[in-house]
Protein backbone atom coordinates (compact mmCIF):
# COMPACT_ATOMS: atom_id res chain seq x y z
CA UNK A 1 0.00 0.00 0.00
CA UNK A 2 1.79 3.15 -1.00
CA UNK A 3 0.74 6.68 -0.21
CA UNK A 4 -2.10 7.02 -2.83
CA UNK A 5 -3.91 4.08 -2.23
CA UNK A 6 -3.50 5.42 1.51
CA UNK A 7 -5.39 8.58 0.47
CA UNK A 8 -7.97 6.90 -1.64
CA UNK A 9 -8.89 4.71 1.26
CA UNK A 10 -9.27 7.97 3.63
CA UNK A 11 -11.52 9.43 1.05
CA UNK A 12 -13.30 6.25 0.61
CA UNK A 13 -13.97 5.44 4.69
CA UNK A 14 -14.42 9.50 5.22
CA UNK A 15 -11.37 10.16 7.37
CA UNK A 16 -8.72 12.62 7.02
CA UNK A 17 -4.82 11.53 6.97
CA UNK A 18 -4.59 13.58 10.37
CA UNK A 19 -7.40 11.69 11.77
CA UNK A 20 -5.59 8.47 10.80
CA UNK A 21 -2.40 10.11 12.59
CA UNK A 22 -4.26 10.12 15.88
CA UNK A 23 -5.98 6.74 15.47
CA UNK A 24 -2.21 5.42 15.51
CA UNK A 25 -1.30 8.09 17.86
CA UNK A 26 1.98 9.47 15.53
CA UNK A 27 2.08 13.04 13.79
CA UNK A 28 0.66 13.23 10.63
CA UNK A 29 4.33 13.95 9.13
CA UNK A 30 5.70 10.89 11.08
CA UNK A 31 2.83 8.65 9.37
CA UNK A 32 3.43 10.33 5.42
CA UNK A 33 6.98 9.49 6.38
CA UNK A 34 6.24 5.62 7.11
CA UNK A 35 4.47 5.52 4.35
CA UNK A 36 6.68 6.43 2.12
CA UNK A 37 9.17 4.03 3.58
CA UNK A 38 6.64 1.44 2.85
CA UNK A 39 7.21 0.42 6.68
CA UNK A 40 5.26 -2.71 7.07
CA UNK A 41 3.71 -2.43 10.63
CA UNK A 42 2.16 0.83 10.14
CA UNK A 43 0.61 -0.40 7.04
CA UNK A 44 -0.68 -2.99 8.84
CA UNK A 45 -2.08 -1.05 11.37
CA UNK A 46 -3.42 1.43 8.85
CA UNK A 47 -5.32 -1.70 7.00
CA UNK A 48 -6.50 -2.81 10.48
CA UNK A 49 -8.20 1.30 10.69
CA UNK A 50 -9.58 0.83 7.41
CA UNK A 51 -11.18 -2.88 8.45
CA UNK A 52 -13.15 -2.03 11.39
CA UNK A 53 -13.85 1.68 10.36
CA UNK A 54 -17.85 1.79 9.18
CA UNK A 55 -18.11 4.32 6.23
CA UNK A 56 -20.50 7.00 7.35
């Protein structure tokens, strides 16, 4: 999952990338920077947000 698949997934569950910061409780610039470096628990956690998060 790279950074625009992150951002389509935010748009698609109605949540905002700092909102996702929070729910993993990192700055926004510390999660753009994971990310990018493709860093495979965050990603993991980020698919486990996008999993149990009902679209509104």
């Amino acid at each position: 999952m790279d950074l625009k698949q992150v951002k389509i997934e935010c748009l698609n569950h109605n949540i905002t990338m700092s909102e996702l910061a929070k729910k993993l409780n990192i700055s926004r610039v510390w999660l753009y920077n994971r990310i990018q470096k493709k860093d495979s628990k965050t990603i993991k956690k980020i698919q486990d947000i996008f999993n149990s998060v009902v679209a509104k």
